[in-house]
Protein backbone atom coordinates (compact mmCIF):
# COMPACT_ATOMS: atom_id res chain seq x y z
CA UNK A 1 29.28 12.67 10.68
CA UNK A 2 25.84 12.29 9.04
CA UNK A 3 23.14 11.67 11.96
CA UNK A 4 20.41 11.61 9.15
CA UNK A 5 17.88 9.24 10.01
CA UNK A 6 17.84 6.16 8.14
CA UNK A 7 15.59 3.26 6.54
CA UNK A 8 15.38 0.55 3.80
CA UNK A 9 12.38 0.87 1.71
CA UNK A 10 11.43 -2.90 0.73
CA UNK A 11 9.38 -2.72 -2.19
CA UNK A 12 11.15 0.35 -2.76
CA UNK A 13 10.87 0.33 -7.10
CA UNK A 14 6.60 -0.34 -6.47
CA UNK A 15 3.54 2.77 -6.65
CA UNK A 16 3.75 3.98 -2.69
CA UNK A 17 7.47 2.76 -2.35
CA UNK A 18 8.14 4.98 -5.10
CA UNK A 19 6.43 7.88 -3.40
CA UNK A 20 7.72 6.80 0.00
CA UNK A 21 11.41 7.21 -1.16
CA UNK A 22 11.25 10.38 -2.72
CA UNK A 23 9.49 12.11 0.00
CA UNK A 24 11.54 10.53 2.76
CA UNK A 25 14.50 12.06 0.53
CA UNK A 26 12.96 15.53 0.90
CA UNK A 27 12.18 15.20 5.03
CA UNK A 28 15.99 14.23 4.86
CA UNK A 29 16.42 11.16 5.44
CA UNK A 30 19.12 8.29 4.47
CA UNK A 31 17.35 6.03 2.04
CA UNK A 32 17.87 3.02 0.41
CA UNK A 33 15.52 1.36 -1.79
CA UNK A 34 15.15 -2.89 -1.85
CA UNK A 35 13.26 -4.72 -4.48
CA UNK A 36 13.43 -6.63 -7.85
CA UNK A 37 12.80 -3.55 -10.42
CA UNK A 38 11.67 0.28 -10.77
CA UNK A 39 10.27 2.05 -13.71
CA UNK A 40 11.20 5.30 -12.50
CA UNK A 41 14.46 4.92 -11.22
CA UNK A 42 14.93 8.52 -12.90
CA UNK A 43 13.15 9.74 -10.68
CA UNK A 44 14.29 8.83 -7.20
CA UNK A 45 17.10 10.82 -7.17
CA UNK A 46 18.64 10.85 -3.57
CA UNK A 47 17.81 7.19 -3.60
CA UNK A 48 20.50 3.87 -2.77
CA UNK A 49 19.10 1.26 -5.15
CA UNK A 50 19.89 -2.07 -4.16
CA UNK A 51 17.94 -4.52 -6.41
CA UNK A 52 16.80 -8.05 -5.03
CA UNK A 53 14.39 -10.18 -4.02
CA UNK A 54 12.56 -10.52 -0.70
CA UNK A 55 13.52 -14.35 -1.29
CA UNK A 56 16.93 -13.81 -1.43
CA UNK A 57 18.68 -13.42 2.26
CA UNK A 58 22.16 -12.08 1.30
CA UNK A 59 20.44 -9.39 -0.72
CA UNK A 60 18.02 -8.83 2.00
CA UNK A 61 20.76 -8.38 5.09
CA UNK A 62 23.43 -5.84 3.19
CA UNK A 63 19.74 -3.85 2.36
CA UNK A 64 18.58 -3.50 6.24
CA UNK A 65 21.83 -3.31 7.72
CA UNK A 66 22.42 -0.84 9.56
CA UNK A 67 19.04 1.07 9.05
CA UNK A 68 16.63 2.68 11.87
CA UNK A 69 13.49 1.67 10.35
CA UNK A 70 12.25 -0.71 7.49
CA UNK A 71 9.21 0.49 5.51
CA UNK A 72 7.99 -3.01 4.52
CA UNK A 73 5.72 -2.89 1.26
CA UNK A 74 6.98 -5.78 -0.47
CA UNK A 75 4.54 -8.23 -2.15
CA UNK A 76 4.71 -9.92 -5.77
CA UNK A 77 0.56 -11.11 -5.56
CA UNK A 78 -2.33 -9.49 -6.00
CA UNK A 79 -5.70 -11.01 -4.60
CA UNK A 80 -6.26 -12.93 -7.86
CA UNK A 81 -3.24 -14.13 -8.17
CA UNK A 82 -2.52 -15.43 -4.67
CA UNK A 83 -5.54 -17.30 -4.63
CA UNK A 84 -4.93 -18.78 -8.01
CA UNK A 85 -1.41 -20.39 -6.79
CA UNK A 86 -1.81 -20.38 -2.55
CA UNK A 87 1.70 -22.18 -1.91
CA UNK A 88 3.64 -19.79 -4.02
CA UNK A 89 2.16 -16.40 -2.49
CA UNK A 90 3.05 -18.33 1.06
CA UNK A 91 6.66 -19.34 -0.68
CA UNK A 92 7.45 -15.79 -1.81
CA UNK A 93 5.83 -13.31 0.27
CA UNK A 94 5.45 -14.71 3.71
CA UNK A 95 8.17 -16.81 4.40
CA UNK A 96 10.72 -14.07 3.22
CA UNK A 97 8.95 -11.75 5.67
CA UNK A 98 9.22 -13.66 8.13
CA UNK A 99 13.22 -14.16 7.56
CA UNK A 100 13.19 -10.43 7.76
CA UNK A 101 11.96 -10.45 11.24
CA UNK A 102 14.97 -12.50 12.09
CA UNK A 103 16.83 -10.37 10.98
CA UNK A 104 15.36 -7.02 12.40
CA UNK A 105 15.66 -8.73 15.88
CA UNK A 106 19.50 -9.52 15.19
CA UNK A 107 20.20 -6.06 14.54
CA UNK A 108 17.90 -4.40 16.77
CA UNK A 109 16.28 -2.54 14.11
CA UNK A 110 14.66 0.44 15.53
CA UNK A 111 11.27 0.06 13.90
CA UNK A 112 9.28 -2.01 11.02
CA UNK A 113 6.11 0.04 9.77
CA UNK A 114 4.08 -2.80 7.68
CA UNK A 115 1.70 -1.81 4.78
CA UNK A 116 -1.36 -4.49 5.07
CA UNK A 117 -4.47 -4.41 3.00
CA UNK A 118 -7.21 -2.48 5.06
CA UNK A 119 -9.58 -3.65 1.72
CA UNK A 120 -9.29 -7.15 2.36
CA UNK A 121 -8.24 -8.01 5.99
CA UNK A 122 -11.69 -7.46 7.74
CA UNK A 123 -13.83 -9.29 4.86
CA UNK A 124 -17.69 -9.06 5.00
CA UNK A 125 -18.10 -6.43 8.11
CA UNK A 126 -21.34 -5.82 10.18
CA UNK A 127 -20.00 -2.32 10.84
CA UNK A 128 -19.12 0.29 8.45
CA UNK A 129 -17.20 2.10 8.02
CA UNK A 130 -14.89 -0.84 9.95
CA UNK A 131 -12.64 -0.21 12.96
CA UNK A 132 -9.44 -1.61 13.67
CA UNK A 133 -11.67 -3.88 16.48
CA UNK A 134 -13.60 -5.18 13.73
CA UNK A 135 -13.73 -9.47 13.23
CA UNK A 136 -11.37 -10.21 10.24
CA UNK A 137 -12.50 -12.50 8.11
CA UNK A 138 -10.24 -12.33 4.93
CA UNK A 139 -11.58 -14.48 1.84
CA UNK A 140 -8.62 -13.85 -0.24
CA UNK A 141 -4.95 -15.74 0.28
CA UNK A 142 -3.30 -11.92 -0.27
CA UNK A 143 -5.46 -10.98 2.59
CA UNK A 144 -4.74 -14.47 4.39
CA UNK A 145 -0.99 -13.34 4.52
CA UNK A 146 -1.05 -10.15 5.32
CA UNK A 147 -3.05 -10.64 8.37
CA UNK A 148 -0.77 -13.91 9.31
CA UNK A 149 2.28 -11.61 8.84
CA UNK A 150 0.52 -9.01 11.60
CA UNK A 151 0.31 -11.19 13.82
CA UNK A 152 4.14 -12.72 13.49
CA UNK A 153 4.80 -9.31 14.33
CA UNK A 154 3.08 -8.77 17.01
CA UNK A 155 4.58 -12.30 18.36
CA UNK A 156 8.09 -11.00 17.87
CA UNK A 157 7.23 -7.83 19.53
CA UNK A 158 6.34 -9.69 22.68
CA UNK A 159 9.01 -12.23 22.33
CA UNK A 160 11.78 -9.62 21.13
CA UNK A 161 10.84 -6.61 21.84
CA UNK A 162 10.76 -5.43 17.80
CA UNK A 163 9.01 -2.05 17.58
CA UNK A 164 6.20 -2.29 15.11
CA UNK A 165 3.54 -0.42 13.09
CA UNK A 166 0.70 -1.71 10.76
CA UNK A 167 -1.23 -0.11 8.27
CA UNK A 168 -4.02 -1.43 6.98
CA UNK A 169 -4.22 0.91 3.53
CA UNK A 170 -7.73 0.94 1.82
CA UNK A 171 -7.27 1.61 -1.98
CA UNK A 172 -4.28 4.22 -2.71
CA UNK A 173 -4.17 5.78 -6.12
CA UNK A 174 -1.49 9.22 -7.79
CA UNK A 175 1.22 8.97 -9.44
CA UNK A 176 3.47 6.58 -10.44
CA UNK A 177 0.64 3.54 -10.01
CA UNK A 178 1.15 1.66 -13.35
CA UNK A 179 -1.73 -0.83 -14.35
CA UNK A 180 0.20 -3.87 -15.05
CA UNK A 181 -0.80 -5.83 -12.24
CA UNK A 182 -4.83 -5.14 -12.74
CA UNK A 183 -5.10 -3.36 -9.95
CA UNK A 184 -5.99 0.36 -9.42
CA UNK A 185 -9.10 1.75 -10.88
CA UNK A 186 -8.22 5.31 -11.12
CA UNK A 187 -5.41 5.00 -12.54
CA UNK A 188 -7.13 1.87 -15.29
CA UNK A 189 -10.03 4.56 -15.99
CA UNK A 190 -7.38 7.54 -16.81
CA UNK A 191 -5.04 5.07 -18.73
CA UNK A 192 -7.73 4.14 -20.58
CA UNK A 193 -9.54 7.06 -21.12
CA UNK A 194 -5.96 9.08 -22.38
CA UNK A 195 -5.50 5.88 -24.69
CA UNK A 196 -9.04 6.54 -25.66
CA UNK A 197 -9.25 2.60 -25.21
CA UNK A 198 -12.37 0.74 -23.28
CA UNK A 199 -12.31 -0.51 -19.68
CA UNK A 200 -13.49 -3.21 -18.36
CA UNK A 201 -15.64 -2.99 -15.12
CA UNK A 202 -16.23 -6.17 -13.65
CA UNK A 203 -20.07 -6.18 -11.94
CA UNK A 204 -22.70 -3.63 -11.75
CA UNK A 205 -20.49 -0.81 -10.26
CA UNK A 206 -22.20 -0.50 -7.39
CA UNK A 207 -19.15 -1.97 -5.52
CA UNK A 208 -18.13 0.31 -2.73
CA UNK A 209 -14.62 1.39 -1.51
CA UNK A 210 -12.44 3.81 0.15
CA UNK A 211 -9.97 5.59 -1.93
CA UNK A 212 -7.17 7.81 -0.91
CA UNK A 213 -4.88 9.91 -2.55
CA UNK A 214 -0.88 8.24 -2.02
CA UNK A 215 0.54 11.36 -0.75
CA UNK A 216 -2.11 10.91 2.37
CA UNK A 217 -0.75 7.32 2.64
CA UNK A 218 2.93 8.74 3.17
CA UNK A 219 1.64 10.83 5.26
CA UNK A 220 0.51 8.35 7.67
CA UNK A 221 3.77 6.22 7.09
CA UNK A 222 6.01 8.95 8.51
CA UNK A 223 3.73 9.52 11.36
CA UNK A 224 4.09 5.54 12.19
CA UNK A 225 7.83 5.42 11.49
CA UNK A 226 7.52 8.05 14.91
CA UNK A 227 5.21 6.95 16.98
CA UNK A 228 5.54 6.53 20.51
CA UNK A 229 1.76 5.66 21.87
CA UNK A 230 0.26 1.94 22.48
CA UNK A 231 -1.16 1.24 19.71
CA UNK A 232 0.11 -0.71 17.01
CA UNK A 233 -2.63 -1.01 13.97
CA UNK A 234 -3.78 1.85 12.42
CA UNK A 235 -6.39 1.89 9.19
CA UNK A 236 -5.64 4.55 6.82
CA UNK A 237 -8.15 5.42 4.46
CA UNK A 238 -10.36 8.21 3.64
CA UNK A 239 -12.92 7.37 5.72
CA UNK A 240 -15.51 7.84 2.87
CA UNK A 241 -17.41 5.14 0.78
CA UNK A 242 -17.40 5.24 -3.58
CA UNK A 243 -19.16 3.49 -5.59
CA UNK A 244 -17.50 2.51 -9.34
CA UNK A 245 -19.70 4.33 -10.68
CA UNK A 246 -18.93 7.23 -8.67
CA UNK A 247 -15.21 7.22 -9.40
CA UNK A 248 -15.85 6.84 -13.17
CA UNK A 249 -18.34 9.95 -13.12
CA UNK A 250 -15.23 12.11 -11.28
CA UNK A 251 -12.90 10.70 -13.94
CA UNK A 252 -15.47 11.43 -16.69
CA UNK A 253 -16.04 15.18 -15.16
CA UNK A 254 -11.85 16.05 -15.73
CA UNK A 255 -11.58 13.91 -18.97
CA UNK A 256 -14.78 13.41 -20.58
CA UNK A 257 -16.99 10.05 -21.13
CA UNK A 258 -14.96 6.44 -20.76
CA UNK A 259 -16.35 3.54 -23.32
CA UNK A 260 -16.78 1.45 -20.45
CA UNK A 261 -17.44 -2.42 -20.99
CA UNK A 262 -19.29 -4.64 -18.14
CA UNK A 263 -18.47 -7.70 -17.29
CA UNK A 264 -19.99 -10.14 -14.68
CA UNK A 265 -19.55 -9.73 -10.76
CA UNK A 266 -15.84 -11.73 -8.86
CA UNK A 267 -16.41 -13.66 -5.88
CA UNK A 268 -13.56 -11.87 -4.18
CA UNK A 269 -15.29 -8.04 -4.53
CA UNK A 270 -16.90 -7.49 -1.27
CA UNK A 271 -19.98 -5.09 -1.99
CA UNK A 272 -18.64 -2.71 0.72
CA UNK A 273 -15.28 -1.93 2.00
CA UNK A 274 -15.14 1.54 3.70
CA UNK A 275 -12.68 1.79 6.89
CA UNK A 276 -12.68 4.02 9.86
CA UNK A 277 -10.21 6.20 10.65
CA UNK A 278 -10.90 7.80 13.94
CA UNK A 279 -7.93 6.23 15.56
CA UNK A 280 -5.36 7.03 13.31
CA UNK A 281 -6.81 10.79 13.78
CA UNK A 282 -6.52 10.60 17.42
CA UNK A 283 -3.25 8.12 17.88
CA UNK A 284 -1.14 9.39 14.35
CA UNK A 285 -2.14 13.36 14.53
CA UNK A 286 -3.24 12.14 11.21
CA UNK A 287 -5.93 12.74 8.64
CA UNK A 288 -6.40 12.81 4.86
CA UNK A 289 -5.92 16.26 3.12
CA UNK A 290 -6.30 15.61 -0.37
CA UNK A 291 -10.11 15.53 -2.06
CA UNK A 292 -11.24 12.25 -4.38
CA UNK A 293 -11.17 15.49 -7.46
CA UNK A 294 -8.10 16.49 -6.56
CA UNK A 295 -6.15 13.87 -6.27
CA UNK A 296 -7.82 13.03 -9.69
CA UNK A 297 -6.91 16.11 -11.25
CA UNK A 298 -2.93 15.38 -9.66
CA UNK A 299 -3.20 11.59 -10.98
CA UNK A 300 -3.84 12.96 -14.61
CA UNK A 301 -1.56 15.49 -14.48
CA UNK A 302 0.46 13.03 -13.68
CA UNK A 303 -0.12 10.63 -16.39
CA UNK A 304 -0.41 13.13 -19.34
CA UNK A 305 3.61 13.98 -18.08
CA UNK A 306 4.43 10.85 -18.35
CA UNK A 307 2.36 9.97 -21.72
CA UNK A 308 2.79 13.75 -23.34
């Protein structure tokens, strides 16, 4: 008999579900893969596909059954779009999620690890970089949900007894992050730049953020998936503050100069979003490995594989 570990990967077909799988397929584990569509489906060989939406219960109890831990990544909104249409982000991503609890409590799921938003939970911070202890203050609807679906899990964990981990993720970028949703500058500014098209920056670029490299960020999802201390929310980030303007000059450095077009400042871009990261050091055995030019240099490798 098989005593692989296994899990359901919801949002299994997105940028870090995609990396998830494939490395959870090389540790050795059992994996399926939940969500609507993949692009590289090629790719995740290994890999039980069951397609569906987070909406849709009968798809959503044959993919957990059974499983020792669901990796929950799952979201169809971005921060734009959730606050352009509130009820629907609430209709589709939170109410789902919280069916899913339901149903990890039914079958005594082992663990959930959670992927929040570690850019947009705490909002405007007095300290920075931002601990887990940090006010939050989100002033998006995408971060409004996240943090609302933290702390149903922390109320079924008391109520239930469901084993949980959070990560708030800063701003992950490699392979296999497409730009159709408008998010991801890295991977917009090598897109671009390989297309020899412009890109738009909106503001001055002196917006700061944390960027880490997605292999770090499956790094930290294993170490969840097996830990055994007291705490429950972990940020996950590099620890380290970029401007725009920084990441465009370590694009420019590996590909040469971007025709970059400015456009005015969003409400919704905090000036600075940098997280710390000393407890996932100390609690996870974590820490990020992988340098802002490397994982560059790995991200256009990357895309010039895919776009030869």
């Amino acid at each position: 008999m098989n005593h692989a570990r296994s899990c359901v990967v919801l949002g299994g077909g997105g940028f870090i579900g995609t990396n998830l799988c494939r490395r959870l397929v090389r540790e050795g584990w059992r994996v399926r893969a939940f969500g609507r569509r993949s692009a590289f489906r090629a790719q995740m060989e290994g890999v039980e596909w069951y397609e569906g939406d987070l909406s849709d219960a009968t798809s959503l109890i044959n993919a957990v059954q059974s499983v020792d831990v669901i990796f929950h990544l799952a979201n169809s909104a971005t921060p734009q779009s959730a606050n352009a249409n509130i009820a629907a982000d609430v209709q589709s991503n939170l109410l789902p999620s919280l069916a899913l609890l339901d149903l990890a409590s039914k079958q005594s799921i082992g663990r959930i690890v959670f992927v929040s938003s570690g850019g947009t939970i705490y909002g405007p911070s007095a300290v920075i970089p931002t601990p887990e202890s940090a006010p939050t203050d989100p002033m998006t609807a995408y971060a409004i949900s996240k943090l609302a679906f933290e702390k149903y899990l922390a109320l079924y964990g008391a109520i239930h007894g469901l084993q949980y981990r959070i990560l708030r993720v800063s701003n992950p970028y490699g392979p296999f992050q497409k730009t159709g949703k408008n998010q991801g500058l890295i991977a917009a500014l090598i897109s671009r730049r390989l297309a020899d098209d412009d890109i738009e920056i909106w503001g001055d670029g002196s917006v700061v953020r944390d960027f880490i490299y997605v292999d770090d960020v499956v790094d930290a999802m294993l170490a969840a998936a097996d830990h055994h201390g007291n705490e429950r929310i972990f940020n996950i980030g590099s620890g380290e503050g970029k401007s725009i303007r920084d990441i465009i000059g370590a694009v420019e450095a590996q590909l040469g100069s971007l025709s970059t077009v400015w456009k005015p400042n969003r409400p919704v871009d905090l000036p600075v979003s940098i997280l710390a990261i000393d407890r996932a050091k100390q609690a996870l055995g974590w820490s990020p490995k992988i340098s802002l030019q490397e994982g560059i240099a790995r991200t256009i490798a990357w895309w010039r594989s895919e776009h030869p």
